[in-house]
Protein backbone atom coordinates (compact mmCIF):
# COMPACT_ATOMS: atom_id res chain seq x y z
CA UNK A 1 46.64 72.50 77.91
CA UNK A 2 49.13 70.62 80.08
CA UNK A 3 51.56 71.81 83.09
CA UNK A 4 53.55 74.73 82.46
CA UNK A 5 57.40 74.67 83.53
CA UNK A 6 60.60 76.88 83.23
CA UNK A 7 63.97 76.84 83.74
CA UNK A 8 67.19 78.93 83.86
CA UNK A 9 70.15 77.16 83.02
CA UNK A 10 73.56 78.94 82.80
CA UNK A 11 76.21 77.61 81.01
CA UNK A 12 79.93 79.03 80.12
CA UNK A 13 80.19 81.04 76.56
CA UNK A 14 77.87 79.89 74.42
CA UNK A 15 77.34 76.31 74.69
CA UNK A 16 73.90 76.20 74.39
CA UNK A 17 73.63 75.65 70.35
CA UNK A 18 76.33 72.43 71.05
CA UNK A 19 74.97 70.85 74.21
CA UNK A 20 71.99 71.76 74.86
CA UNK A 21 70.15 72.32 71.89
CA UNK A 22 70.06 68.89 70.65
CA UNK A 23 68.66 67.64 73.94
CA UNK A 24 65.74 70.62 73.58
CA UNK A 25 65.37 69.64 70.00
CA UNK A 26 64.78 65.64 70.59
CA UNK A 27 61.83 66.94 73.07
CA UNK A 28 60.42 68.73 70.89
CA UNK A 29 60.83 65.69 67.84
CA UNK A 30 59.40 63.50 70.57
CA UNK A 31 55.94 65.56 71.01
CA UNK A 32 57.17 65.43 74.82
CA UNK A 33 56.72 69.70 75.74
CA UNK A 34 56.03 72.63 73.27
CA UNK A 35 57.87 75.51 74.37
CA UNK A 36 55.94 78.61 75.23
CA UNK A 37 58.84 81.40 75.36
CA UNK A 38 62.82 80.86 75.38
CA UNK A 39 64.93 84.31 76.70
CA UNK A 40 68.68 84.40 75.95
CA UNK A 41 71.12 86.79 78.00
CA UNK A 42 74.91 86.52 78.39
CA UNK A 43 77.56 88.49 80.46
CA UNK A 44 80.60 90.51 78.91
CA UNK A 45 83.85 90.91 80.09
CA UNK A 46 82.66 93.43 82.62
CA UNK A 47 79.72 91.29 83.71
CA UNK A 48 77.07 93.33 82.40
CA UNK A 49 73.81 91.23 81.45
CA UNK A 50 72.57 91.36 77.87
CA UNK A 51 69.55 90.04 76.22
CA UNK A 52 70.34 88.12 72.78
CA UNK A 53 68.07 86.46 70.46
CA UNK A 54 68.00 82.98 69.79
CA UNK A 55 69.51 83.28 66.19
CA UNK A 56 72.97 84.40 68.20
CA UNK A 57 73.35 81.34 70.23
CA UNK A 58 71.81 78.96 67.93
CA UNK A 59 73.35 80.25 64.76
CA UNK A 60 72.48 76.90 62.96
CA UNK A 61 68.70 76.91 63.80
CA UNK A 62 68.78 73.76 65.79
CA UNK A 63 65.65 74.73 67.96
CA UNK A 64 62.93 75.61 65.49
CA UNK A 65 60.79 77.98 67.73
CA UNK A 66 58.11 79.96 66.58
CA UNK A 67 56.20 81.61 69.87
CA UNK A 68 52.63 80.18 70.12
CA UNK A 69 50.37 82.86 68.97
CA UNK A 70 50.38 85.28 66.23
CA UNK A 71 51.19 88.54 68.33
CA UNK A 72 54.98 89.28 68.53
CA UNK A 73 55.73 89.94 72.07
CA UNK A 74 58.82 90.84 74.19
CA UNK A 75 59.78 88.00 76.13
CA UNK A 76 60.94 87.61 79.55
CA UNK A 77 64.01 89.76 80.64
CA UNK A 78 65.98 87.62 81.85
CA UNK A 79 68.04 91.04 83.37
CA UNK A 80 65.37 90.57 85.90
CA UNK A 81 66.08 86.76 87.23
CA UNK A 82 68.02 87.33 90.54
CA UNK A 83 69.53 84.28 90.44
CA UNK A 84 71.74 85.52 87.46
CA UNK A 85 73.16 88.94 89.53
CA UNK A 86 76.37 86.44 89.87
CA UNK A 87 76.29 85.05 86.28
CA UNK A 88 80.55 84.70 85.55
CA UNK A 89 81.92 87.10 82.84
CA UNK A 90 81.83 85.37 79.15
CA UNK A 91 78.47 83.22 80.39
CA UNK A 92 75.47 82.87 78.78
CA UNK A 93 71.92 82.00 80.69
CA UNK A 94 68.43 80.89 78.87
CA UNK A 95 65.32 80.92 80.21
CA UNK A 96 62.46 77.73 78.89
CA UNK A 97 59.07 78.01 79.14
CA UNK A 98 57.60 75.02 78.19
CA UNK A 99 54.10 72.88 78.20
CA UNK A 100 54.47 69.31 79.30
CA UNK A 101 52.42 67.61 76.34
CA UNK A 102 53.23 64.48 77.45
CA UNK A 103 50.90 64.66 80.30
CA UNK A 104 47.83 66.40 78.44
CA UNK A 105 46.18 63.05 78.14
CA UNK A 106 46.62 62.12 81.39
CA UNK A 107 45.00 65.42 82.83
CA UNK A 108 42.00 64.72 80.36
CA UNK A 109 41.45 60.98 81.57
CA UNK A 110 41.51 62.33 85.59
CA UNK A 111 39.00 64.98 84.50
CA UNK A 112 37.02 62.32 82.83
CA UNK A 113 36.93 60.13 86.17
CA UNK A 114 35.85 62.99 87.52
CA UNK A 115 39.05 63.81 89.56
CA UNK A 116 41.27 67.39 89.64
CA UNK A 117 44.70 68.04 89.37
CA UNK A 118 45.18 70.03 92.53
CA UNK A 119 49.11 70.03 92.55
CA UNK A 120 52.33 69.69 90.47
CA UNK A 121 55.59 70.08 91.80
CA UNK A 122 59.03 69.57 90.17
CA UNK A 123 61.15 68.09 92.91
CA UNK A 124 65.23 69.31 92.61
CA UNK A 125 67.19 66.79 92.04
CA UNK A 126 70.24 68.07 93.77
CA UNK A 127 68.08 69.20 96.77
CA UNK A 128 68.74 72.86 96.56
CA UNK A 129 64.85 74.27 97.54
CA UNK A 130 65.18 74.86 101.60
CA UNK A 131 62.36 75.17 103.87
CA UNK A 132 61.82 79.21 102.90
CA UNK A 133 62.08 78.68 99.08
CA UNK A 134 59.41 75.79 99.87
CA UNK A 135 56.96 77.67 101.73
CA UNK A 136 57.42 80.71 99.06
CA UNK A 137 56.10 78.57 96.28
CA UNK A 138 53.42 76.91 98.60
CA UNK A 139 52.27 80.40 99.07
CA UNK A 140 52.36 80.86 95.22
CA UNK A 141 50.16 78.34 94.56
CA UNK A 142 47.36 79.71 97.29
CA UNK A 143 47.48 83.25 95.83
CA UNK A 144 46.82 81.84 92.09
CA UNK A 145 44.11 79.49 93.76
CA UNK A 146 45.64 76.34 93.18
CA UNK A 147 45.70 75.32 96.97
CA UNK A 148 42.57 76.50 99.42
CA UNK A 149 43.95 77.73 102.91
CA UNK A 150 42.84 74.01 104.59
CA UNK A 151 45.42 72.41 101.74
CA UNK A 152 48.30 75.61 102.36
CA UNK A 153 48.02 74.52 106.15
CA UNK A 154 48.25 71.31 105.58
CA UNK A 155 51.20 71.33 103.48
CA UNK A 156 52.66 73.87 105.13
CA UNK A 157 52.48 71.81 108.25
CA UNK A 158 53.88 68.92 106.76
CA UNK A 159 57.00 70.95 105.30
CA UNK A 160 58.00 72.26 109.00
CA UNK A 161 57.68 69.01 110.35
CA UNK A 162 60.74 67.85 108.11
């Protein structure tokens, strides 16, 4: 299996199904990422958070997801994502979950050579993630056992330094 990533995007009404679907659907044509779980939730005119199901804000079936797995399970609830608590009235938010397939072969020939993956960061683009959001997911990754306390030190180290 290959990295696992997510986003939340947000996005005004329901735009999803004509802008961003296509985009989601050409990565998935392309054999780039499989997605693992997509969560829909939008805002009404008193800015109360609602789950919705895909079917509602892709009404044409543009994303053909079926959730890995043969159990049905609930989702994410996306009522939970804090960084939604100031979603606008009439927006919609989606959460992707998806596995980077692209980069399974890649992992396999470094495991081959005899080498680890020992870390995989997304870096923001628009350089949102400050020093505290940094060190929060460099703690993340020592509690799942990802780093060992010399490589949190380290790291940590070098992120105060900058």
């Amino acid at each position: 299996m290959g990295p696992v990533e997510y986003l939340v995007v947000t996005f005004p009404g329901s735009r999803f199904a004509d802008t961003i679907a296509p985009v989601l659907t050409e990565a998935l044509s392309a054999r780039a990422v499989r997605i693992l779980d997509l969560a829909f939730a939008r805002t009404d005119q008193d800015g109360t958070l609602e789950l919705v199901e895909l079917r509602e804000i892709d009404p044409d079936g543009l994303v053909a997801f079926e959730p890995p797995g043969t159990e049905e399970s609930p989702g994410p609830d996306l009522r939970k994502v804090r960084a939604l608590d100031e979603l606008p009235a009439g927006s919609s938010a989606a959460l992707i979950v998806w596995e980077d397939l692209w980069s399974v072969p890649l992992t396999e020939a470094v495991r081959s050579a005899g080498g680890r993956l020992v870390a995989h960061e997304r870096v923001p683009v628009d350089g949102e993630d400050d020093v505290i959001t940094l060190l929060e997911r460099l703690a993340s990754l020592r509690e799942r056992g990802a780093l060992t306390d010399a490589e949190f030190s380290a790291q940590k180290t070098r992120i105060l330094a900058d």
